[in-house]
PDB file of N, CA and C in Angstrom:
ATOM      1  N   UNK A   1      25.739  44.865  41.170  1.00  0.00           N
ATOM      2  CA  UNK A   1      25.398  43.569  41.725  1.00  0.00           C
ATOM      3  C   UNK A   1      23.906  43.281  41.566  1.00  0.00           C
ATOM      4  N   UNK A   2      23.635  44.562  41.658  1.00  0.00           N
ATOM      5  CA  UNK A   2      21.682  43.960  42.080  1.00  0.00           C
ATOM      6  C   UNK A   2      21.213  44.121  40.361  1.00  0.00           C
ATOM      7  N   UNK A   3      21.812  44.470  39.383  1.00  0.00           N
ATOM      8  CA  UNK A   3      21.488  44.425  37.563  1.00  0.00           C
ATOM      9  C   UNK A   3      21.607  42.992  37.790  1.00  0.00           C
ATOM     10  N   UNK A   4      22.921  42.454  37.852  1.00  0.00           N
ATOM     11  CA  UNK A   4      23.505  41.244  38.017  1.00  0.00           C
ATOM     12  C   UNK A   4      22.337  40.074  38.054  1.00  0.00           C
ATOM     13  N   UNK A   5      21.776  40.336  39.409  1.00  0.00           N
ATOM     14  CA  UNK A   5      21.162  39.410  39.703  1.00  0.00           C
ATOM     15  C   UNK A   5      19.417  39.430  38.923  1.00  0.00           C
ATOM     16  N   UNK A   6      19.653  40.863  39.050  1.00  0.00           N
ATOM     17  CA  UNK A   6      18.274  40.677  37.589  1.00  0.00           C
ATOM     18  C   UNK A   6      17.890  40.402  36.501  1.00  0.00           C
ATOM     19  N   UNK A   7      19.271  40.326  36.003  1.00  0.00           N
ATOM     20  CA  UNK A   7      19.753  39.327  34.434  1.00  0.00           C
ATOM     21  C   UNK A   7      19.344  38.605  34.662  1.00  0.00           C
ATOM     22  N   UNK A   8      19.869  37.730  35.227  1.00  0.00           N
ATOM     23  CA  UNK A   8      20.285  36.419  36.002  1.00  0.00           C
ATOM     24  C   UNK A   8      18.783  35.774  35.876  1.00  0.00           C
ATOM     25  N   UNK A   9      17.898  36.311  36.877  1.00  0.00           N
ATOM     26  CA  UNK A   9      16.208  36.104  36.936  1.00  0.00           C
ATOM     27  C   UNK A   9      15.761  35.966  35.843  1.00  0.00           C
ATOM     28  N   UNK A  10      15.870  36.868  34.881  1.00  0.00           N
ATOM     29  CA  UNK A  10      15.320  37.231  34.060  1.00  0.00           C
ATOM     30  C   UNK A  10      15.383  35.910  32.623  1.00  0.00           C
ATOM     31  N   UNK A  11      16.889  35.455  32.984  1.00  0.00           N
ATOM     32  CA  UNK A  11      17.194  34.891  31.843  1.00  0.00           C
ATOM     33  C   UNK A  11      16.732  33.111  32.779  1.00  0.00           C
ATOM     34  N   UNK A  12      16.386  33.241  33.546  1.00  0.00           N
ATOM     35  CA  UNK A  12      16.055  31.753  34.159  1.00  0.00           C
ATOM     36  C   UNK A  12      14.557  31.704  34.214  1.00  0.00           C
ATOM     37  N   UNK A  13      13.662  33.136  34.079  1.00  0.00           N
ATOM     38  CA  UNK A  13      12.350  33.195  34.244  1.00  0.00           C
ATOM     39  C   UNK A  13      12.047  32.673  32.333  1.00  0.00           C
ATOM     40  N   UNK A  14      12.467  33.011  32.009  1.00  0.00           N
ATOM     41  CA  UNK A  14      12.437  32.793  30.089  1.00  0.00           C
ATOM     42  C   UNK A  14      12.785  31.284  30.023  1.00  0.00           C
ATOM     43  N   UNK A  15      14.284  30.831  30.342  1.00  0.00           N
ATOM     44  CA  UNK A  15      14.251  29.620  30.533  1.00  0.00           C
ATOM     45  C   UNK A  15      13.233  28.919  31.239  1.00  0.00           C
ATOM     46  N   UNK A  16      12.690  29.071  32.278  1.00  0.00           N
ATOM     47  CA  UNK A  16      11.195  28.580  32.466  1.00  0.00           C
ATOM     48  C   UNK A  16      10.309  27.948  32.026  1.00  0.00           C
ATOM     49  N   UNK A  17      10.051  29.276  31.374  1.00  0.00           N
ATOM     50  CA  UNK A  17       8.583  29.439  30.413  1.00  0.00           C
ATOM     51  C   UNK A  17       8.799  28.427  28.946  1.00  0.00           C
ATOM     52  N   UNK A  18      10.189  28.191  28.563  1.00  0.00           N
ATOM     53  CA  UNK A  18      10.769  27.384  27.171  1.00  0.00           C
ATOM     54  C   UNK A  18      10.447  26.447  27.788  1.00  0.00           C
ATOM     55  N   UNK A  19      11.248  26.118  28.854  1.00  0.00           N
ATOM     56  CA  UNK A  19      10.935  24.350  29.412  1.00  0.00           C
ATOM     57  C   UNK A  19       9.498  24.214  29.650  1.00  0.00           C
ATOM     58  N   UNK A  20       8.490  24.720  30.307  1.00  0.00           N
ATOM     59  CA  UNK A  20       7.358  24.308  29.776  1.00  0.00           C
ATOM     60  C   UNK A  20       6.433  24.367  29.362  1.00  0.00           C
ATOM     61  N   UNK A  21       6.514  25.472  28.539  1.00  0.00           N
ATOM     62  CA  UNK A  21       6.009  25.046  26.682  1.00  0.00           C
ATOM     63  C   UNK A  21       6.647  24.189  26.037  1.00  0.00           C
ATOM     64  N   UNK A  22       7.628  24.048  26.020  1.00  0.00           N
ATOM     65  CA  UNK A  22       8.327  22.950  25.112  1.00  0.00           C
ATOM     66  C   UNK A  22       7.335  21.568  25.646  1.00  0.00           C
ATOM     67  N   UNK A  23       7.444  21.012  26.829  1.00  0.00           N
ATOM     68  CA  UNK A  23       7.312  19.998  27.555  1.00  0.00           C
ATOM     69  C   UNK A  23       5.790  19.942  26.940  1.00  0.00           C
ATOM     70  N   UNK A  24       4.763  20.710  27.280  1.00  0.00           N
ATOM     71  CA  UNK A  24       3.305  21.075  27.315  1.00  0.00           C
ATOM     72  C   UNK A  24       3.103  20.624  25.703  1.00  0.00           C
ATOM     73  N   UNK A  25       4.031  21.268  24.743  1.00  0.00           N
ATOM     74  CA  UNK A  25       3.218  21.535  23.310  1.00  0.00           C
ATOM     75  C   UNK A  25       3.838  19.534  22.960  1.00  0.00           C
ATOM     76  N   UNK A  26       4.627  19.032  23.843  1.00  0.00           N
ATOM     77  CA  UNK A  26       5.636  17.866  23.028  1.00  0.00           C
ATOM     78  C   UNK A  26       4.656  16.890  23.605  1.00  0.00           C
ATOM     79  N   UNK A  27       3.563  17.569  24.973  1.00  0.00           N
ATOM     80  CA  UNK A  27       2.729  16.327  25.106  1.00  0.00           C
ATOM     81  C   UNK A  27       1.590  16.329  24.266  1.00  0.00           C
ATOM     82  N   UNK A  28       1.516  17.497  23.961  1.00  0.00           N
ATOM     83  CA  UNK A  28       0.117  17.979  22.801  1.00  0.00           C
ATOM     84  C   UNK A  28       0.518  16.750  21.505  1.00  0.00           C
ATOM     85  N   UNK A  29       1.967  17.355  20.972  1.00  0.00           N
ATOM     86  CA  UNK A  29       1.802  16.541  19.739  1.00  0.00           C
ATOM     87  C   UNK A  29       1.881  14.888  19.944  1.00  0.00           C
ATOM     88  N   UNK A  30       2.585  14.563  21.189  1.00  0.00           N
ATOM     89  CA  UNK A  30       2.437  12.716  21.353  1.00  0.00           C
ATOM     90  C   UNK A  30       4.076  12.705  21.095  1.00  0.00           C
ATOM     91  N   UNK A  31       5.129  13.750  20.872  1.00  0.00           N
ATOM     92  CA  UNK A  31       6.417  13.427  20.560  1.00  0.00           C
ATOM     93  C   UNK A  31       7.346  13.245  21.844  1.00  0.00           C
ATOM     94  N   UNK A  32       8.523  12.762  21.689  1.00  0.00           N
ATOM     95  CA  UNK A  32       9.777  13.226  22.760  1.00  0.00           C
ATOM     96  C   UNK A  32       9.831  14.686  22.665  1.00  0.00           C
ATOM     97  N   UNK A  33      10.210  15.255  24.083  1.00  0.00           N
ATOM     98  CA  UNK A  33      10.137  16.569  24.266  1.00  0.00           C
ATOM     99  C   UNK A  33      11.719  17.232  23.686  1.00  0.00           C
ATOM    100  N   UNK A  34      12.667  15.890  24.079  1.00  0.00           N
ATOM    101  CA  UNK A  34      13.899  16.565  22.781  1.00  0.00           C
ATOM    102  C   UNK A  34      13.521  16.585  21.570  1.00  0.00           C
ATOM    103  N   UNK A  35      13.376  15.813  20.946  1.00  0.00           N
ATOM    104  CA  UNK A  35      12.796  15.702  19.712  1.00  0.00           C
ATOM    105  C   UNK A  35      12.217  17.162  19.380  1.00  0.00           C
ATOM    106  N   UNK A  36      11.292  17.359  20.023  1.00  0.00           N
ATOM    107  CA  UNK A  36      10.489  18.961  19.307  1.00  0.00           C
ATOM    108  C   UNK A  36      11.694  19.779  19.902  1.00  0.00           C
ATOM    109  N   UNK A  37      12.384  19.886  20.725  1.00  0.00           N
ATOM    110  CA  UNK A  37      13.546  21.131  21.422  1.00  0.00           C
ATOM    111  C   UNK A  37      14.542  20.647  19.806  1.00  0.00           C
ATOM    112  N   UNK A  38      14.788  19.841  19.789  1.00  0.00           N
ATOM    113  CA  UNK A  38      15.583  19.971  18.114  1.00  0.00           C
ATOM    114  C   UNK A  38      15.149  20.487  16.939  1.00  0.00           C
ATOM    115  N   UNK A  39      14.024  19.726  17.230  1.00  0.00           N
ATOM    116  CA  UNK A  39      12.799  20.967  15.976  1.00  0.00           C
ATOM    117  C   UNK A  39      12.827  22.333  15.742  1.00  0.00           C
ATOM    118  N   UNK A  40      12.683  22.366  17.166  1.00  0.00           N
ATOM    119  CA  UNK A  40      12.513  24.117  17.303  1.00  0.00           C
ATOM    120  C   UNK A  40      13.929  25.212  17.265  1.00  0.00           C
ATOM    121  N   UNK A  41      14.700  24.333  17.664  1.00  0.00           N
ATOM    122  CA  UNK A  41      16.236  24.722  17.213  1.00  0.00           C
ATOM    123  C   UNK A  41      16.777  24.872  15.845  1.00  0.00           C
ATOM    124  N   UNK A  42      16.704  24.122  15.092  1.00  0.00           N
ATOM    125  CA  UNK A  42      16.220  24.044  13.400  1.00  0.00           C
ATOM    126  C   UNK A  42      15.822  25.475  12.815  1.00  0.00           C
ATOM    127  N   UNK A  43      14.683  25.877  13.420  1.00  0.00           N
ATOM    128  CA  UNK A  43      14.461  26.921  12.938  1.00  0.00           C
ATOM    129  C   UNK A  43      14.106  27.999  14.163  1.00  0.00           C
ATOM    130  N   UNK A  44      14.999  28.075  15.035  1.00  0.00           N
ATOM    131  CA  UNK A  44      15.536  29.368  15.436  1.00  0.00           C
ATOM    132  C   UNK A  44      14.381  29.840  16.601  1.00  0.00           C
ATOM    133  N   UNK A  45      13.371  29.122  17.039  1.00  0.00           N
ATOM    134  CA  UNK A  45      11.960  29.198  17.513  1.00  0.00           C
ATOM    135  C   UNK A  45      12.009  29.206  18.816  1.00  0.00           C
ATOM    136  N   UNK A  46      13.342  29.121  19.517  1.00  0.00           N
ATOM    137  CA  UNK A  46      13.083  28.789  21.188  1.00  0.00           C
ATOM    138  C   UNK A  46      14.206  30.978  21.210  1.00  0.00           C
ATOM    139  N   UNK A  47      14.795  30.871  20.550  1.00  0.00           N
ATOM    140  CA  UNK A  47      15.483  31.753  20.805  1.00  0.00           C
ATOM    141  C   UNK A  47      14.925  33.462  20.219  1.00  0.00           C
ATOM    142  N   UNK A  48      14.491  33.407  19.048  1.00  0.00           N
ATOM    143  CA  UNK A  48      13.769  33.741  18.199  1.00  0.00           C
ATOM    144  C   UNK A  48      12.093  34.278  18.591  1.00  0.00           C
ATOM    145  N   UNK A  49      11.639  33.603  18.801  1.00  0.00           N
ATOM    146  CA  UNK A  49      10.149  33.247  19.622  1.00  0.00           C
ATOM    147  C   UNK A  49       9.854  33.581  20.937  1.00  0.00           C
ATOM    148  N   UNK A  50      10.300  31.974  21.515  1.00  0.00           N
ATOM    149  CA  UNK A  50       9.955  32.310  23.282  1.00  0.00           C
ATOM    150  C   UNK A  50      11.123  33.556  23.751  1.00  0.00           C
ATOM    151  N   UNK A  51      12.193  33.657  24.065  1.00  0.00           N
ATOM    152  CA  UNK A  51      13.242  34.570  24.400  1.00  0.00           C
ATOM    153  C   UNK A  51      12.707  35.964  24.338  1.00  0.00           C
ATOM    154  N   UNK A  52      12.276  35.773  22.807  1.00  0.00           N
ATOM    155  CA  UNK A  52      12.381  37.746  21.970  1.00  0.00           C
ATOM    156  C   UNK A  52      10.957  37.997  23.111  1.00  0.00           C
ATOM    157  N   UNK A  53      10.265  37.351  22.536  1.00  0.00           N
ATOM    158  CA  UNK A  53       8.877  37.870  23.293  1.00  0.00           C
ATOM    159  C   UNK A  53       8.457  37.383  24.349  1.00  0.00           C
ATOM    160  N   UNK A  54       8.944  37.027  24.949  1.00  0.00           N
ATOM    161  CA  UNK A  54       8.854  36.340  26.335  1.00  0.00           C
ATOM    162  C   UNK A  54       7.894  38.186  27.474  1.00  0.00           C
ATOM    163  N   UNK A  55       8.390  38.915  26.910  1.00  0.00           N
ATOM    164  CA  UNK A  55       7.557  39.640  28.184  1.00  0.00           C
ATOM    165  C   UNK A  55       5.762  39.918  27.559  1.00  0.00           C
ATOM    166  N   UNK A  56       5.916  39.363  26.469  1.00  0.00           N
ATOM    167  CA  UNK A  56       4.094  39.237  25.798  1.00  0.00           C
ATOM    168  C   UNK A  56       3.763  38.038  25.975  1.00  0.00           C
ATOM    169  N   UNK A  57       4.619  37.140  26.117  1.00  0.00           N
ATOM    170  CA  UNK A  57       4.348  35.442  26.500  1.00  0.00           C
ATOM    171  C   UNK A  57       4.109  35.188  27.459  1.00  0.00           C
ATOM    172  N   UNK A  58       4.806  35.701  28.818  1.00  0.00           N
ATOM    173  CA  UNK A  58       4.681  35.200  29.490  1.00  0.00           C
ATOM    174  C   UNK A  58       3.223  35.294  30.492  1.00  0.00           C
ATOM    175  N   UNK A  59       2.362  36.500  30.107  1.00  0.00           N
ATOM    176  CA  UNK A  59       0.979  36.911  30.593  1.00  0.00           C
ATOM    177  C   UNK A  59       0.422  36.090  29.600  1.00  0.00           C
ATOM    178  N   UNK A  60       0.300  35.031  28.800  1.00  0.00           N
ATOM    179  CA  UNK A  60      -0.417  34.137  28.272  1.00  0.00           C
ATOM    180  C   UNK A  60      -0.336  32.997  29.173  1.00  0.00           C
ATOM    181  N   UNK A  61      -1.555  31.580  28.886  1.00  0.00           N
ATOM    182  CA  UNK A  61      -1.238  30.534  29.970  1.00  0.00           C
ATOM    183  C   UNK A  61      -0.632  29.737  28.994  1.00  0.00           C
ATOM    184  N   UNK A  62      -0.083  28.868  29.535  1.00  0.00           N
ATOM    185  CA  UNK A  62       0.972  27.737  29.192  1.00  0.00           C
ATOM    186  C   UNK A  62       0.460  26.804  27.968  1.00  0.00           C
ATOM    187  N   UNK A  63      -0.961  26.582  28.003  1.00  0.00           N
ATOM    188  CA  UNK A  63      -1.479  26.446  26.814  1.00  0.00           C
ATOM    189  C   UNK A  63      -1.107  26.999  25.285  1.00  0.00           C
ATOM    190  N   UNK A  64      -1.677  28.189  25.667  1.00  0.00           N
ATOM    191  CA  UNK A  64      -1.358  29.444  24.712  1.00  0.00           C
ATOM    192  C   UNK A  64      -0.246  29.089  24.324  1.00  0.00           C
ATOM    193  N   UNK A  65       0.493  29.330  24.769  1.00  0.00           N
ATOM    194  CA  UNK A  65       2.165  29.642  24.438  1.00  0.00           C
ATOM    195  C   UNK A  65       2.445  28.175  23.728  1.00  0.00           C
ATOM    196  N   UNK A  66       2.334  26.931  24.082  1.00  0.00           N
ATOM    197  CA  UNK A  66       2.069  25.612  23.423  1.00  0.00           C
ATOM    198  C   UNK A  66       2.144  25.337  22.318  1.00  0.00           C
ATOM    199  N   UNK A  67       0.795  26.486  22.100  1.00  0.00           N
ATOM    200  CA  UNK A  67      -0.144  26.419  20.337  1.00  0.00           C
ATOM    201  C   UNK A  67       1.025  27.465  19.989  1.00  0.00           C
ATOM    202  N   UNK A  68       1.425  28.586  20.263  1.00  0.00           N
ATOM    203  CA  UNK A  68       1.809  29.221  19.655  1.00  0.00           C
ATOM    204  C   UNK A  68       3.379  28.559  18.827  1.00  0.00           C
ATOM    205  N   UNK A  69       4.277  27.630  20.073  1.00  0.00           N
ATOM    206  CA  UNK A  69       5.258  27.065  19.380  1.00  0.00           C
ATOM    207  C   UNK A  69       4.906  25.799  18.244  1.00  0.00           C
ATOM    208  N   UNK A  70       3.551  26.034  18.570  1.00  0.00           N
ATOM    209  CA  UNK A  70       3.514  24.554  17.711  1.00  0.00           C
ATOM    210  C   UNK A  70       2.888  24.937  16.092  1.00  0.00           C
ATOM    211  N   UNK A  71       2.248  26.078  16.114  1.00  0.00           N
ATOM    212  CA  UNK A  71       2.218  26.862  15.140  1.00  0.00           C
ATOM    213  C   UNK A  71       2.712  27.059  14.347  1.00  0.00           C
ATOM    214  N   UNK A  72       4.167  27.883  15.346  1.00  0.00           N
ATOM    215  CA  UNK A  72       5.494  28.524  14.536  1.00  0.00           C
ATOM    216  C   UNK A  72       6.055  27.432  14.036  1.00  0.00           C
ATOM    217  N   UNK A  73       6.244  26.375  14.574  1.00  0.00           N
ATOM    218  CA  UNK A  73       6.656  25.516  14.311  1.00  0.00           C
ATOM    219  C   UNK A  73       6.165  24.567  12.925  1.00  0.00           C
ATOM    220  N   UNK A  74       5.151  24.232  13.073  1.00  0.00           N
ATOM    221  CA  UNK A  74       4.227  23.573  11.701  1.00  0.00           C
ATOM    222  C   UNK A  74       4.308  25.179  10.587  1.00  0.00           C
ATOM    223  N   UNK A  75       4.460  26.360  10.852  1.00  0.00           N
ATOM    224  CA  UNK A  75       4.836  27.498   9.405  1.00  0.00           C
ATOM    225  C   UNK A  75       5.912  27.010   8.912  1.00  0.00           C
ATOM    226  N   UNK A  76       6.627  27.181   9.918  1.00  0.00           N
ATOM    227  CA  UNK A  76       7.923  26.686   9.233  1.00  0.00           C
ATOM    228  C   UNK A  76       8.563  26.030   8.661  1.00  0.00           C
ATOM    229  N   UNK A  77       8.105  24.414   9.307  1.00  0.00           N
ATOM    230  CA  UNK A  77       8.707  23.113   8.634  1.00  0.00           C
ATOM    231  C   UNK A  77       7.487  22.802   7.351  1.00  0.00           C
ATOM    232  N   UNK A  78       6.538  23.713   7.507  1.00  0.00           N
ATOM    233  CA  UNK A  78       5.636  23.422   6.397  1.00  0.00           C
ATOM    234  C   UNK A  78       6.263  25.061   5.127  1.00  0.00           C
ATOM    235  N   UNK A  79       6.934  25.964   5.320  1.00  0.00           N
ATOM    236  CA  UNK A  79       7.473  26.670   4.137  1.00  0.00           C
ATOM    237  C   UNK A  79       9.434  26.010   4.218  1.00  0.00           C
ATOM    238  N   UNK A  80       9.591  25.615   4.737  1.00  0.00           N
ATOM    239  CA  UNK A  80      10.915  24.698   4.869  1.00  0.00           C
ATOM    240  C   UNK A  80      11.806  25.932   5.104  1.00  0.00           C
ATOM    241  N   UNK A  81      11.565  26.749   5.763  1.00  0.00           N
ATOM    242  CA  UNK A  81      12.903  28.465   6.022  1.00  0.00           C
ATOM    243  C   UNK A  81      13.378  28.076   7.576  1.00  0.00           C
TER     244      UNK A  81
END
């Protein structure tokens, strides 16, 4: 029961941190914040990215993490993979 509920945290503390970076980097670029969550789905970047490394992400500030999707994001749609 008590793993259970630490999944649970764990996978809502990550969800978190996606919702706002996503939100943060979508006001950076001037876009809809779906709009970049489709982007970043495209190429694999919310799951891939924030998720995998979320326990090195998340001791960064919200900034950080921002640039970093917006980064991954401009590599990518700029090598088209």
């Amino acid at each position: 029961m008590a793993a259970e509920f630490i999944a649970q945290d764990l996978d809502y503390r990550k969800t978190h941190l996606a919702v706002a970076a996503i939100e943060n980097a979508a006001i950076k670029l001037g876009v809809n914040s779906s709009d970049l969550f489709s982007r970043l789905q495209k190429y694999d970047i919310v799951k891939s990215g924030l998720f995998a490394f979320y326990e090195e992400l998340h001791t960064q500030s919200l900034d950080w993490v921002s640039d970093f999707i917006i980064e991954s994001l401009q590599n990518r749609e700029a090598k088209n993979i």
